[in-house]
N, C-alpha and C. Protein backbone atom coordinates (compact mmCIF):
# COMPACT_ATOMS: atom_id res chain seq x y z
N UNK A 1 17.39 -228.33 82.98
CA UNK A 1 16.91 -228.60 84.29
C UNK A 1 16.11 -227.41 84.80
N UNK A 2 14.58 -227.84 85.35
CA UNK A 2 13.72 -226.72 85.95
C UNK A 2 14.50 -226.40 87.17
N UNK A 3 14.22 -225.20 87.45
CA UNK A 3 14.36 -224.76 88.74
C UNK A 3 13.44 -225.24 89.73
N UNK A 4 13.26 -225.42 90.73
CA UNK A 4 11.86 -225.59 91.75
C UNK A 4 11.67 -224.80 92.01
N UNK A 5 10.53 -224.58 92.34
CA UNK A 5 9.92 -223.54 93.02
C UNK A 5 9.84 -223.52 94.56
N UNK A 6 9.96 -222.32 94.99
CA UNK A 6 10.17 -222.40 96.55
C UNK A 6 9.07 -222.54 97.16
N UNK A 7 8.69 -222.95 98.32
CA UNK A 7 7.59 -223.14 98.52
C UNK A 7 7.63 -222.25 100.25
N UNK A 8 6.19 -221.81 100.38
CA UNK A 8 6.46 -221.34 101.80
C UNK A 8 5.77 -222.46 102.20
N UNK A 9 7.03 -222.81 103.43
CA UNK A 9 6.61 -223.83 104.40
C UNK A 9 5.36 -223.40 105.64
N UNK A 10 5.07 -222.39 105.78
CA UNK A 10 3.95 -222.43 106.44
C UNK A 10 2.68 -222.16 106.05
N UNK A 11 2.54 -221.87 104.83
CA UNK A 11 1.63 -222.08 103.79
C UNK A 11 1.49 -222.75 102.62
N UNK A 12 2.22 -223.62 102.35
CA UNK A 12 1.82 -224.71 101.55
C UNK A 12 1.77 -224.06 100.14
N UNK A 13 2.76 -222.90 99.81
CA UNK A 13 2.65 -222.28 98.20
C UNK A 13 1.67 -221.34 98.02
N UNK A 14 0.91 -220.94 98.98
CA UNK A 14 0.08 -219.96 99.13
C UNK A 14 0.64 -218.36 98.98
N UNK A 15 1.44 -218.41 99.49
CA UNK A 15 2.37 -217.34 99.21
C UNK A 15 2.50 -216.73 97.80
N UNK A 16 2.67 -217.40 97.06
CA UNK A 16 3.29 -217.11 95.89
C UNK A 16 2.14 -216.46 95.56
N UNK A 17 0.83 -216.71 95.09
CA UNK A 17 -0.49 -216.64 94.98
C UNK A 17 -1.12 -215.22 95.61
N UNK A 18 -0.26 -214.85 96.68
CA UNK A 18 -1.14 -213.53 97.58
C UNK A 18 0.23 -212.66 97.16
N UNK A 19 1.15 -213.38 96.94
CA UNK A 19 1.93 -212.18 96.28
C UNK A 19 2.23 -211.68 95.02
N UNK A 20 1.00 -212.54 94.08
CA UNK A 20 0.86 -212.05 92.57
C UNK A 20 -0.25 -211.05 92.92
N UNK A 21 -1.28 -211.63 93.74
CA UNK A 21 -2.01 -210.98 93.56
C UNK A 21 -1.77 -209.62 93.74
N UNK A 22 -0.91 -209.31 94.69
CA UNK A 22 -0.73 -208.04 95.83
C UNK A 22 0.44 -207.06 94.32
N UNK A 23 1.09 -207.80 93.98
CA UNK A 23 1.36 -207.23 92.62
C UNK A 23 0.82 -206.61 91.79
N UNK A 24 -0.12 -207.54 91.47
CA UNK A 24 -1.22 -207.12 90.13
C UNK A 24 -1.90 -205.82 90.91
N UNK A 25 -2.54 -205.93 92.47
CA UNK A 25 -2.80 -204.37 92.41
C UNK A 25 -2.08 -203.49 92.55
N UNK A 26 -0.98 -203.63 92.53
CA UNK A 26 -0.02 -202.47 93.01
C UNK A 26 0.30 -202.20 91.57
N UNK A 27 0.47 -203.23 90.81
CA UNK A 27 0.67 -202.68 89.06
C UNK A 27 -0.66 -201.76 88.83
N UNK A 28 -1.61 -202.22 89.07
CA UNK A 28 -2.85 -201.60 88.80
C UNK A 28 -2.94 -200.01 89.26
N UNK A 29 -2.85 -200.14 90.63
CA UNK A 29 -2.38 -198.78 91.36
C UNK A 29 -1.69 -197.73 90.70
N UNK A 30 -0.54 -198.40 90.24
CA UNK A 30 0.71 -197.42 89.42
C UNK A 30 0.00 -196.90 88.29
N UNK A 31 -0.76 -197.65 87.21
CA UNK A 31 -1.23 -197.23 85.89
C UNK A 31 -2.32 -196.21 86.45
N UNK A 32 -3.02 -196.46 87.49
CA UNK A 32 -4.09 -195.28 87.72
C UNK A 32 -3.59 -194.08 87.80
N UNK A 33 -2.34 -194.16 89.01
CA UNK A 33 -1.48 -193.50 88.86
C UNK A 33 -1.15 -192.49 88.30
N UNK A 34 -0.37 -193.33 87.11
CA UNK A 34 0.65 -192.49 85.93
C UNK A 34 -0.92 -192.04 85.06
N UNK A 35 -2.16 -192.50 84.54
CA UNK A 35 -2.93 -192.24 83.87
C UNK A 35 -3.62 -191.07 84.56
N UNK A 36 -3.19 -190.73 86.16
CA UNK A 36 -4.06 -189.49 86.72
C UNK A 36 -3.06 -188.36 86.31
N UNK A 37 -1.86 -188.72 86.33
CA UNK A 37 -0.57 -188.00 86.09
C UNK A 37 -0.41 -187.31 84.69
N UNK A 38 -0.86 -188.16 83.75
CA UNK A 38 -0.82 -188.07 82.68
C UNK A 38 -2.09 -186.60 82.02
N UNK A 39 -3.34 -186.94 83.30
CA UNK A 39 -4.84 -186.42 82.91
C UNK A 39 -4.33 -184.90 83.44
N UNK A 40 -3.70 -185.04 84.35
CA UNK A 40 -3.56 -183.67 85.50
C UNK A 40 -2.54 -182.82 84.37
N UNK A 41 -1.53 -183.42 84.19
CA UNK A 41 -0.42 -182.56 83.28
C UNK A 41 -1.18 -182.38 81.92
N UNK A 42 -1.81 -182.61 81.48
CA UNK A 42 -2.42 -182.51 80.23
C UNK A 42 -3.39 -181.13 80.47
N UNK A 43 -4.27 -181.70 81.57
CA UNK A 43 -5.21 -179.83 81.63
C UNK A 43 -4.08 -178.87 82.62
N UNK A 44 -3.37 -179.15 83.42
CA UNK A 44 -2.34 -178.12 83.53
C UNK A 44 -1.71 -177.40 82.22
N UNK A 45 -1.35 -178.04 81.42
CA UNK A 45 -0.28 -177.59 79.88
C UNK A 45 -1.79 -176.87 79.05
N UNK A 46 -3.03 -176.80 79.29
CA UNK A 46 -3.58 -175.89 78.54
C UNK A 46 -4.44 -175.24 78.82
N UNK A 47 -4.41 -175.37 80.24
CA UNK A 47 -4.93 -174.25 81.09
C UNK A 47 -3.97 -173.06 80.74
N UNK A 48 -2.85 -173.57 80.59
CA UNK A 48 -1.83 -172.72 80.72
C UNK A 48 -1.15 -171.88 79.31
N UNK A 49 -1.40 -172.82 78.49
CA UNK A 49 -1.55 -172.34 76.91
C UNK A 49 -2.53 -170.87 76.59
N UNK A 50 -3.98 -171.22 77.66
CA UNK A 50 -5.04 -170.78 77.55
C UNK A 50 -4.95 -169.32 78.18
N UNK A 51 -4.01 -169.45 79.31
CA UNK A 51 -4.15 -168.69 80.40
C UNK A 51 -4.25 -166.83 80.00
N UNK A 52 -3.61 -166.71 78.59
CA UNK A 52 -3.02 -165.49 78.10
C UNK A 52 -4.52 -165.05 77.71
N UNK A 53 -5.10 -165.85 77.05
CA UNK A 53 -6.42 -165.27 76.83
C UNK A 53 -7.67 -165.35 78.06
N UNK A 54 -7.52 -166.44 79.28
CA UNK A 54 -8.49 -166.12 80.31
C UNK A 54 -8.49 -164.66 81.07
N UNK A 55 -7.19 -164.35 81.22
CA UNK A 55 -6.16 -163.80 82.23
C UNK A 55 -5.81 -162.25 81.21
N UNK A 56 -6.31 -161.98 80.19
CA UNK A 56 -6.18 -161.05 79.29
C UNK A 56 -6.73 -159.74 79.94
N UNK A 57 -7.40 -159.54 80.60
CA UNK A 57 -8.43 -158.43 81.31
C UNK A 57 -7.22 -157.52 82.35
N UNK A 58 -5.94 -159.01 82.76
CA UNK A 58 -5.47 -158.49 84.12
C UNK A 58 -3.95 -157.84 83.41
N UNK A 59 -4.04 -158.18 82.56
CA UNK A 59 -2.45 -157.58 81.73
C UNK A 59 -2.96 -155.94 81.24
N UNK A 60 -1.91 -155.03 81.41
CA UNK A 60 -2.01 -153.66 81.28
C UNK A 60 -1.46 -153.61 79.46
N UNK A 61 -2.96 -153.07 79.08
CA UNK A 61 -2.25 -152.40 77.33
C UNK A 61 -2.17 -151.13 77.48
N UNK A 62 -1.24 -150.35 77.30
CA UNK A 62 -1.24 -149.36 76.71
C UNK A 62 -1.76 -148.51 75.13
N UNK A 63 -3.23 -147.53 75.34
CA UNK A 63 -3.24 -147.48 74.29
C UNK A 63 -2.32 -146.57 73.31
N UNK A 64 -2.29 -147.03 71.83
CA UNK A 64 -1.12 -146.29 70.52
C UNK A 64 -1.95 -145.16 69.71
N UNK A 65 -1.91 -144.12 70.28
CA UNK A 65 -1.85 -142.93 68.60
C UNK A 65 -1.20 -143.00 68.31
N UNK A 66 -1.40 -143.01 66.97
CA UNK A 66 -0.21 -142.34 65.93
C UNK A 66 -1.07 -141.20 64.83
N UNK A 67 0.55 -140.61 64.37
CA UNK A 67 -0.14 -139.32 63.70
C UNK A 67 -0.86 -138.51 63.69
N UNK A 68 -1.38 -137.70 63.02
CA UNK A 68 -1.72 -136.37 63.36
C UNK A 68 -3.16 -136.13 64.16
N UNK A 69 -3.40 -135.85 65.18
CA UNK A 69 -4.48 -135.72 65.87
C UNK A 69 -5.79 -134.62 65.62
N UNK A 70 -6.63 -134.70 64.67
CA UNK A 70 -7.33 -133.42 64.81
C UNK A 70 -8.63 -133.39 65.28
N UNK A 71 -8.70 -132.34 65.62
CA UNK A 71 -10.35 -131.43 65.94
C UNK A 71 -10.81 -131.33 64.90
N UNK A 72 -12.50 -131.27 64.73
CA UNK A 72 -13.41 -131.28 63.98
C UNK A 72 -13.40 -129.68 63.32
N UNK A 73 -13.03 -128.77 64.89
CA UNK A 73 -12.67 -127.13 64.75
C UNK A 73 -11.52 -126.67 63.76
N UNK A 74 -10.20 -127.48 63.99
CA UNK A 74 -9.24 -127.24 62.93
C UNK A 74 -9.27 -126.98 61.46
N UNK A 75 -10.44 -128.32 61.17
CA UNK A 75 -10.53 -128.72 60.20
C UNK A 75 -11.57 -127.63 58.83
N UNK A 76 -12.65 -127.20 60.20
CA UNK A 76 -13.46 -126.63 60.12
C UNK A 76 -12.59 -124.58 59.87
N UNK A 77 -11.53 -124.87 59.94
CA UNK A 77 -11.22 -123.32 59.52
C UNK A 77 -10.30 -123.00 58.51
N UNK A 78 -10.20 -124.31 57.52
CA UNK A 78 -9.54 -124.34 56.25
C UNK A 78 -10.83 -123.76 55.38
N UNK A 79 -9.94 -122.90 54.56
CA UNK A 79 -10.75 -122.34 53.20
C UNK A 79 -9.79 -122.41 52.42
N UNK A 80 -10.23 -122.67 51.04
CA UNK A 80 -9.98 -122.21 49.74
C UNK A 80 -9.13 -121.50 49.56
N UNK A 81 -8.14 -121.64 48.80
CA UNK A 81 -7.11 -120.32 48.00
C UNK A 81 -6.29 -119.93 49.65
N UNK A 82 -6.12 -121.17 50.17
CA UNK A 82 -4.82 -120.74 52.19
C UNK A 82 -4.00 -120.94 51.37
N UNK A 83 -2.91 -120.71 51.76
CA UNK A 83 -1.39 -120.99 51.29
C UNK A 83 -1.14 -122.00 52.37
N UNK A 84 0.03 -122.28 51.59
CA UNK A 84 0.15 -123.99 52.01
C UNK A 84 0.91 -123.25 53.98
N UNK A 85 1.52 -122.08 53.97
CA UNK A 85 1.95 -121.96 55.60
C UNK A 85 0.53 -121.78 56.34
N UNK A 86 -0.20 -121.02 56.03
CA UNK A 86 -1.73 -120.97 56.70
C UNK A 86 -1.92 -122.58 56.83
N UNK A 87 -2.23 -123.60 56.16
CA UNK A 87 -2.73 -124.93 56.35
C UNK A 87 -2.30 -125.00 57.23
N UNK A 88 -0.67 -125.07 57.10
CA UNK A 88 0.22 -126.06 58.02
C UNK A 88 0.18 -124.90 59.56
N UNK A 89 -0.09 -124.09 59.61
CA UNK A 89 -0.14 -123.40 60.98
C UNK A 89 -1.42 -124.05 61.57
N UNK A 90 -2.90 -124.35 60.80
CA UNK A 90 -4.13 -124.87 61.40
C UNK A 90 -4.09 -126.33 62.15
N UNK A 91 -3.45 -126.76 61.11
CA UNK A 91 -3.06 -128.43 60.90
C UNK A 91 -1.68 -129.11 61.78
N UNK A 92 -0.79 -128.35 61.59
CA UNK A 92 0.29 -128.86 61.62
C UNK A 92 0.97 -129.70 60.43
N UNK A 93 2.24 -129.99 60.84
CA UNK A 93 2.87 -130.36 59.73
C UNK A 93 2.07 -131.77 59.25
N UNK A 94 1.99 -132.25 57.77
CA UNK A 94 1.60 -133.61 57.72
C UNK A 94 2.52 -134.91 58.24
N UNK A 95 1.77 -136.03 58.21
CA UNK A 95 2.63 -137.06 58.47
C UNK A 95 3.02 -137.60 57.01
N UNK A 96 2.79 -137.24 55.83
CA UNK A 96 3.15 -137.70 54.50
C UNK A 96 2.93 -136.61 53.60
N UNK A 97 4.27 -136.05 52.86
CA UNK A 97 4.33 -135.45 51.85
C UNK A 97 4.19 -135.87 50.23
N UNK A 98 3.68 -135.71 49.38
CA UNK A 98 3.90 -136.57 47.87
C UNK A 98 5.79 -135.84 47.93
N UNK A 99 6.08 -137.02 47.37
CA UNK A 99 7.74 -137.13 47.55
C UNK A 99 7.98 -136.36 45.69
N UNK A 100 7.13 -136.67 44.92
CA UNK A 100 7.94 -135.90 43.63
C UNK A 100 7.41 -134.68 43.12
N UNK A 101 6.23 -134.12 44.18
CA UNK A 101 5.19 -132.88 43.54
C UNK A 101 4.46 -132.70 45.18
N UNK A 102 5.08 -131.61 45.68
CA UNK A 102 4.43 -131.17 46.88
C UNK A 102 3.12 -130.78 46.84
N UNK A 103 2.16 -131.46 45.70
CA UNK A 103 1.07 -130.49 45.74
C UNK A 103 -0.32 -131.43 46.79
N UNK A 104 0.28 -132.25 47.40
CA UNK A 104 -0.64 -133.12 47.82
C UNK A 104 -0.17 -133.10 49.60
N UNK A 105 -1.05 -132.93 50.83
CA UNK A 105 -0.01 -133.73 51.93
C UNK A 105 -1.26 -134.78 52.98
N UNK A 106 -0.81 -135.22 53.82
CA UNK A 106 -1.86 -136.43 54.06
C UNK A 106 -1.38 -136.35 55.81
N UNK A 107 -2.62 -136.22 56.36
CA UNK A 107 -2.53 -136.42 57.82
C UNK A 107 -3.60 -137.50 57.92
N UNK A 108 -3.01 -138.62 58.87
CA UNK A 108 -3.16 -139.50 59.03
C UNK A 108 -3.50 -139.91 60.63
N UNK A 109 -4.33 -140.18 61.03
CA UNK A 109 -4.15 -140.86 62.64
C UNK A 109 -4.98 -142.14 62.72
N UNK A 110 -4.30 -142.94 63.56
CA UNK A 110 -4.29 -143.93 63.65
C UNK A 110 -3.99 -144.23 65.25
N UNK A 111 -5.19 -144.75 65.84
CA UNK A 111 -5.63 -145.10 67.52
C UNK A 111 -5.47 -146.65 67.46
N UNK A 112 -4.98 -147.34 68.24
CA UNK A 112 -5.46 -148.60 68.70
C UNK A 112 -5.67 -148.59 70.06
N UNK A 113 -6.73 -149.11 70.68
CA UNK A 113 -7.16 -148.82 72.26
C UNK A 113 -6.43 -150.25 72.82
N UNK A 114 -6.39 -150.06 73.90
CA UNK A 114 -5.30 -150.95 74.47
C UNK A 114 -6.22 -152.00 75.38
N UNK A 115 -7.07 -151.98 76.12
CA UNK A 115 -8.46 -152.27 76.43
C UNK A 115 -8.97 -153.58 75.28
N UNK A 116 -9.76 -152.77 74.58
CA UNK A 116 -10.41 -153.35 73.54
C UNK A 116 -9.98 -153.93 72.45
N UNK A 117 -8.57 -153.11 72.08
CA UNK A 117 -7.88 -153.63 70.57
C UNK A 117 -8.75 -152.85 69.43
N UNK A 118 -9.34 -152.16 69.87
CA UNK A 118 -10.53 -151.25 68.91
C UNK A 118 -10.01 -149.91 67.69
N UNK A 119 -9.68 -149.76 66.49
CA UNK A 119 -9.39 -148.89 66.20
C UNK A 119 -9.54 -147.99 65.51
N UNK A 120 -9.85 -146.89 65.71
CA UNK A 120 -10.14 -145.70 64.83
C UNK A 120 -8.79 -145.22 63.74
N UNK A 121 -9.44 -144.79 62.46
CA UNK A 121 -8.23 -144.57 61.62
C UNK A 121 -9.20 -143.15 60.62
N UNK A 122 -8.41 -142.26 60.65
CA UNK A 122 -8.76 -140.88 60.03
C UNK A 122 -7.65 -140.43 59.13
N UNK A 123 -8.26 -140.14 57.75
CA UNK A 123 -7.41 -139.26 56.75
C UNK A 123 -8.19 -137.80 56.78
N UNK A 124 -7.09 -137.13 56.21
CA UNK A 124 -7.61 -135.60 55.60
C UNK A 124 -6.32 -135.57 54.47
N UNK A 125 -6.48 -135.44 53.17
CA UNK A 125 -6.38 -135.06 52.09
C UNK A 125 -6.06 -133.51 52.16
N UNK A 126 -5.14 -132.98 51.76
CA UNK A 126 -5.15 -131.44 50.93
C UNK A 126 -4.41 -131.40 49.92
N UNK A 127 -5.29 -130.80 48.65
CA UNK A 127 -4.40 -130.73 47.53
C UNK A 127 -4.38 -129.06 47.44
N UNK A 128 -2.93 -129.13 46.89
CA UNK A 128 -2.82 -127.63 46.54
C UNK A 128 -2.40 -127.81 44.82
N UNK A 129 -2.93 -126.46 44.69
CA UNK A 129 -2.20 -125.83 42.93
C UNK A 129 -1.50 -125.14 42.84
N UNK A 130 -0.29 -124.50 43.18
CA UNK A 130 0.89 -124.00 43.16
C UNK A 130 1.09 -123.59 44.94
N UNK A 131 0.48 -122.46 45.11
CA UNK A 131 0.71 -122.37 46.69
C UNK A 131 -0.44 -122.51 47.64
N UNK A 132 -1.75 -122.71 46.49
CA UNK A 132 -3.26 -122.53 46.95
C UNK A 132 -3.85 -123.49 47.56
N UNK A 133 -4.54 -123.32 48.41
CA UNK A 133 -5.28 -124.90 48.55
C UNK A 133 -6.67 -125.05 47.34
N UNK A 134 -6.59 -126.14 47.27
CA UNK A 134 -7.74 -126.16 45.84
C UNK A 134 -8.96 -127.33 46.53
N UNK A 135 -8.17 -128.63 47.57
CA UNK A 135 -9.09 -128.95 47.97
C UNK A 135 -9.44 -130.12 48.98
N UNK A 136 -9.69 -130.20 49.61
CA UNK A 136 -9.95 -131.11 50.70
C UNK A 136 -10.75 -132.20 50.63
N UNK A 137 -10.14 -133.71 50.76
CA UNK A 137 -10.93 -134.97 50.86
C UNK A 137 -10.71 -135.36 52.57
N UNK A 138 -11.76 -136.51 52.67
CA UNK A 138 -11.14 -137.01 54.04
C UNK A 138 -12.11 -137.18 54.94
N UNK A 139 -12.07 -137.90 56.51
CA UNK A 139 -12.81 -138.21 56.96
C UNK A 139 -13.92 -137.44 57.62
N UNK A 140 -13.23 -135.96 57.54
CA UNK A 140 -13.65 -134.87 58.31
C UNK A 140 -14.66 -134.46 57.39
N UNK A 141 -15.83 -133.67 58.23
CA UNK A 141 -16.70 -132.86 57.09
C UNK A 141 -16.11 -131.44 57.24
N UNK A 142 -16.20 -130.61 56.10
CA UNK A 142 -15.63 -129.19 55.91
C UNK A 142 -16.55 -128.39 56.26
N UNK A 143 -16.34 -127.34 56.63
CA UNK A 143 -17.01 -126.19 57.14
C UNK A 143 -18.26 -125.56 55.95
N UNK A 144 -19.14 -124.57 56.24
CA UNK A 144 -19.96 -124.42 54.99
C UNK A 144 -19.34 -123.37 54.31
N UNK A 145 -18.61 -122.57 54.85
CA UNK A 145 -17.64 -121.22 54.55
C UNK A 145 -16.58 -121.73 53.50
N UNK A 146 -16.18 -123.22 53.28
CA UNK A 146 -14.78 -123.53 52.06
C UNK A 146 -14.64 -123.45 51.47
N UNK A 147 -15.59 -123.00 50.75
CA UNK A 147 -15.75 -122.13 49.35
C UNK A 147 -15.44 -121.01 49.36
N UNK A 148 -15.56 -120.22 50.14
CA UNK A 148 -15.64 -118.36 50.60
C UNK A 148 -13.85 -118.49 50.53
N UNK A 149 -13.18 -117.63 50.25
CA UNK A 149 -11.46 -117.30 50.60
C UNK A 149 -11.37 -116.92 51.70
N UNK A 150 -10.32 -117.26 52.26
CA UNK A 150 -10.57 -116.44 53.52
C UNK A 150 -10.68 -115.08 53.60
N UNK A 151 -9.94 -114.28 52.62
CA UNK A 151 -9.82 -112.59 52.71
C UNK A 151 -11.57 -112.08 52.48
N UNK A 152 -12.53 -112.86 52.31
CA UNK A 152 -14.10 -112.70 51.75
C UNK A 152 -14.59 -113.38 52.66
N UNK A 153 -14.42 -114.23 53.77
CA UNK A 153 -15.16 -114.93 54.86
C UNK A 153 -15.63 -113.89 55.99
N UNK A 154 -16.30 -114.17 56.95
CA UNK A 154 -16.35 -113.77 57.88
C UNK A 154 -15.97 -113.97 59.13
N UNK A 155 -15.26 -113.44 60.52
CA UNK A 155 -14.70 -113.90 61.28
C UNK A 155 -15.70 -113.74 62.29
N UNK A 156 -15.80 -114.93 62.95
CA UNK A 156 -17.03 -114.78 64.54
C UNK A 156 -16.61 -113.14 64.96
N UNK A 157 -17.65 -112.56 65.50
CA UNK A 157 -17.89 -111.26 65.69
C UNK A 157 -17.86 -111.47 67.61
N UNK A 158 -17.15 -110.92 68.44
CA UNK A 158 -17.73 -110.60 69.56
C UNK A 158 -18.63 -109.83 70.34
N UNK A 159 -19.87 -109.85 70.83
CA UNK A 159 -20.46 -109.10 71.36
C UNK A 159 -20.18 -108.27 72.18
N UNK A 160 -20.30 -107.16 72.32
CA UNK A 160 -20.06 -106.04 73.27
C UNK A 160 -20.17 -106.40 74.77
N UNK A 161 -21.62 -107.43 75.17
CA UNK A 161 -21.66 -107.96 76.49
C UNK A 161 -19.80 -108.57 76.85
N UNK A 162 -19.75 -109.25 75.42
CA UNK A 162 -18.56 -110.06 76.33
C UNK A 162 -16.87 -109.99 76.47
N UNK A 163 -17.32 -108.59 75.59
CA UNK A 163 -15.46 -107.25 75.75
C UNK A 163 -15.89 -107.01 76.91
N UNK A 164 -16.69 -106.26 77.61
CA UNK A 164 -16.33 -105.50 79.08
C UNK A 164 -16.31 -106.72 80.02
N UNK A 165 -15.08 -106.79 80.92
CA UNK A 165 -14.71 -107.00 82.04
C UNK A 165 -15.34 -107.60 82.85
N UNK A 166 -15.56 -108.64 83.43
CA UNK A 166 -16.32 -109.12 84.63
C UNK A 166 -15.85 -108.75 86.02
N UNK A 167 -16.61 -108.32 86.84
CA UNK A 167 -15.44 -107.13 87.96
C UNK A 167 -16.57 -107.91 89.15
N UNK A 168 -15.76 -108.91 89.96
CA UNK A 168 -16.60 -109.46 91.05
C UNK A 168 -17.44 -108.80 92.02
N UNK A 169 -18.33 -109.45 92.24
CA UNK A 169 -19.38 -108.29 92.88
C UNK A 169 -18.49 -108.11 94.41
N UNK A 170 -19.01 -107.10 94.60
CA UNK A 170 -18.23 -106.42 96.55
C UNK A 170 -19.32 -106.35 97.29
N UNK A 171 -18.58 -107.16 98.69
CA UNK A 171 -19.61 -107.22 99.31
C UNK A 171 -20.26 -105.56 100.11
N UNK A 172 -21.52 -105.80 100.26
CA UNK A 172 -21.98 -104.63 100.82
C UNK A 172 -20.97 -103.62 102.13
N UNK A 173 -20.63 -104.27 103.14
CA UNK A 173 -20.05 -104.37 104.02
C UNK A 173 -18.77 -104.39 104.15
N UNK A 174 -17.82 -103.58 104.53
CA UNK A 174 -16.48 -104.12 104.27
C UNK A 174 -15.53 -104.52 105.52
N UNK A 175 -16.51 -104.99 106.09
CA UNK A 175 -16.08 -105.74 108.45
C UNK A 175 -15.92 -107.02 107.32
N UNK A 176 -14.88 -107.10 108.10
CA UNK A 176 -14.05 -108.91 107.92
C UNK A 176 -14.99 -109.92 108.89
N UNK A 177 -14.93 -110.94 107.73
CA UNK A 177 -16.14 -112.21 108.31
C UNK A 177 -15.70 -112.74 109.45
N UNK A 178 -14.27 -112.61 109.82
CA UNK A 178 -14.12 -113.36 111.05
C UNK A 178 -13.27 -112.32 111.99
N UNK A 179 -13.72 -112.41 113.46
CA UNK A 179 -13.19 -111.09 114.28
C UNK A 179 -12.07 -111.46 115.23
N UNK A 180 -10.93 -110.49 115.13
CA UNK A 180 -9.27 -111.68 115.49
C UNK A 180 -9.51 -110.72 117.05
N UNK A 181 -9.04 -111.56 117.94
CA UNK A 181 -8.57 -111.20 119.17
C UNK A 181 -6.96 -110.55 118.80
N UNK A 182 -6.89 -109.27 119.66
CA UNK A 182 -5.88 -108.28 118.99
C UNK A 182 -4.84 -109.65 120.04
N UNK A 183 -4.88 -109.84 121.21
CA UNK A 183 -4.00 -110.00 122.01
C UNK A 183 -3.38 -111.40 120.78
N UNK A 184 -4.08 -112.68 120.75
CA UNK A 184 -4.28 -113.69 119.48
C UNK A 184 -3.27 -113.49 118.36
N UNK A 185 -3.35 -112.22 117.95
CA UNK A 185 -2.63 -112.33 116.36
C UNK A 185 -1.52 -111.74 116.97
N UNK A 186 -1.26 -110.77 118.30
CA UNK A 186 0.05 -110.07 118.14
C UNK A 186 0.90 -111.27 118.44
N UNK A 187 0.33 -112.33 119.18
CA UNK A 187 1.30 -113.16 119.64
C UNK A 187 2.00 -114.23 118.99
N UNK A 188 2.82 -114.56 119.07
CA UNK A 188 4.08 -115.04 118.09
C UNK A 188 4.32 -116.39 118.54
N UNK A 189 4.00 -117.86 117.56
CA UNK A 189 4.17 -119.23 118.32
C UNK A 189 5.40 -118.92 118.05
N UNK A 190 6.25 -120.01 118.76
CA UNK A 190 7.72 -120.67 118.07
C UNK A 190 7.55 -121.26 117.27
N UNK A 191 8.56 -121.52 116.54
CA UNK A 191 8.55 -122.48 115.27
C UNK A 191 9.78 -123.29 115.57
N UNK A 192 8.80 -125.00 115.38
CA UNK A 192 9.62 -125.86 115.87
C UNK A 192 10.39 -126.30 115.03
């Protein structure tokens, strides 16, 4: 047995008809809806994925040295036939020793800039032959003297101009630039 259908008595079944319709847009409504819902959370989730690399400028890096830091000057005052304590007084200690024959040691530095991610990386090589230095590889260029020993090199010479003393000039005059009222200075503020 069918059910009947109800009918609105003051519209003649019309009803039913304005209230599919009013359905169908409100179904319609909802899918726009959930499909704007759907569009919005989707570029939210990779905006946000993204964000580490838009937003990269505003995060603080700290930049990393590592190992041994040198001057071009340091490097520049190794000679030939140093003993390995002379090196290590110019240099400092290495960051790598050869572990079964000390005759090798390796300073190493290594920058990453925190900014850029940019990095500089420098070796210097010294080999020695029993206590001598015999010879230097590495990123640095060597002095023109590394050949010379040191006990046969020459040491920068100072000029005579620049041993004597620099003794500030005096002024002509020896009246003080500014003139104190005697009554002024004898007198004594409180101290609050």
């Amino acid at each position: 047995m069918k059910a009947a259908k109800p009918e609105c008595p003051c519209h003649k079944g019309e009803c039913l008809g304005i209230m599919a319709a009013r359905f169908s847009e409100v179904a319609h409504t909802m899918i726009n809806k959930k499909q704007s819902l759907t569009l919005l959370g989707a570029v939210a989730l990779s905006v946000s994925l993204s964000a580490c690399s838009v937003f990269d400028w505003l995060i603080y890096k700290p930049d990393i040295p590592q190992g041994n830091y040198m001057e071009q000057q340091q490097v520049e005052k190794l000679r030939i036939d140093m003993t390995k304590e002379q090196a290590e007084y110019i240099l400092g200690r290495p960051v790598l020793r050869d572990s079964f024959a000390d005759d090798a040691w390796y300073y190493v530095y290594h920058y990453k800039s925190g900014r850029d991610a940019s990095i500089t990386h420098k070796e210097l090589i010294l080999r020695f032959t029993g206590n001598k230095l015999t010879s230097v590889t590495g990123d640095y260029e060597l002095s023109k003297e590394f050949d010379t020993p040191l006990e046969q090199s020459k040491l920068p010479m100072a000029t005579t101009a620049e041993t004597t003393p620099l003794i500030p000039v005096q002024r002509p005059d020896e009246k003080p630039l500014v003139k104190e009222n005697q009554s002024e200075a004898q007198v004594q503020k409180p101290i609050k």
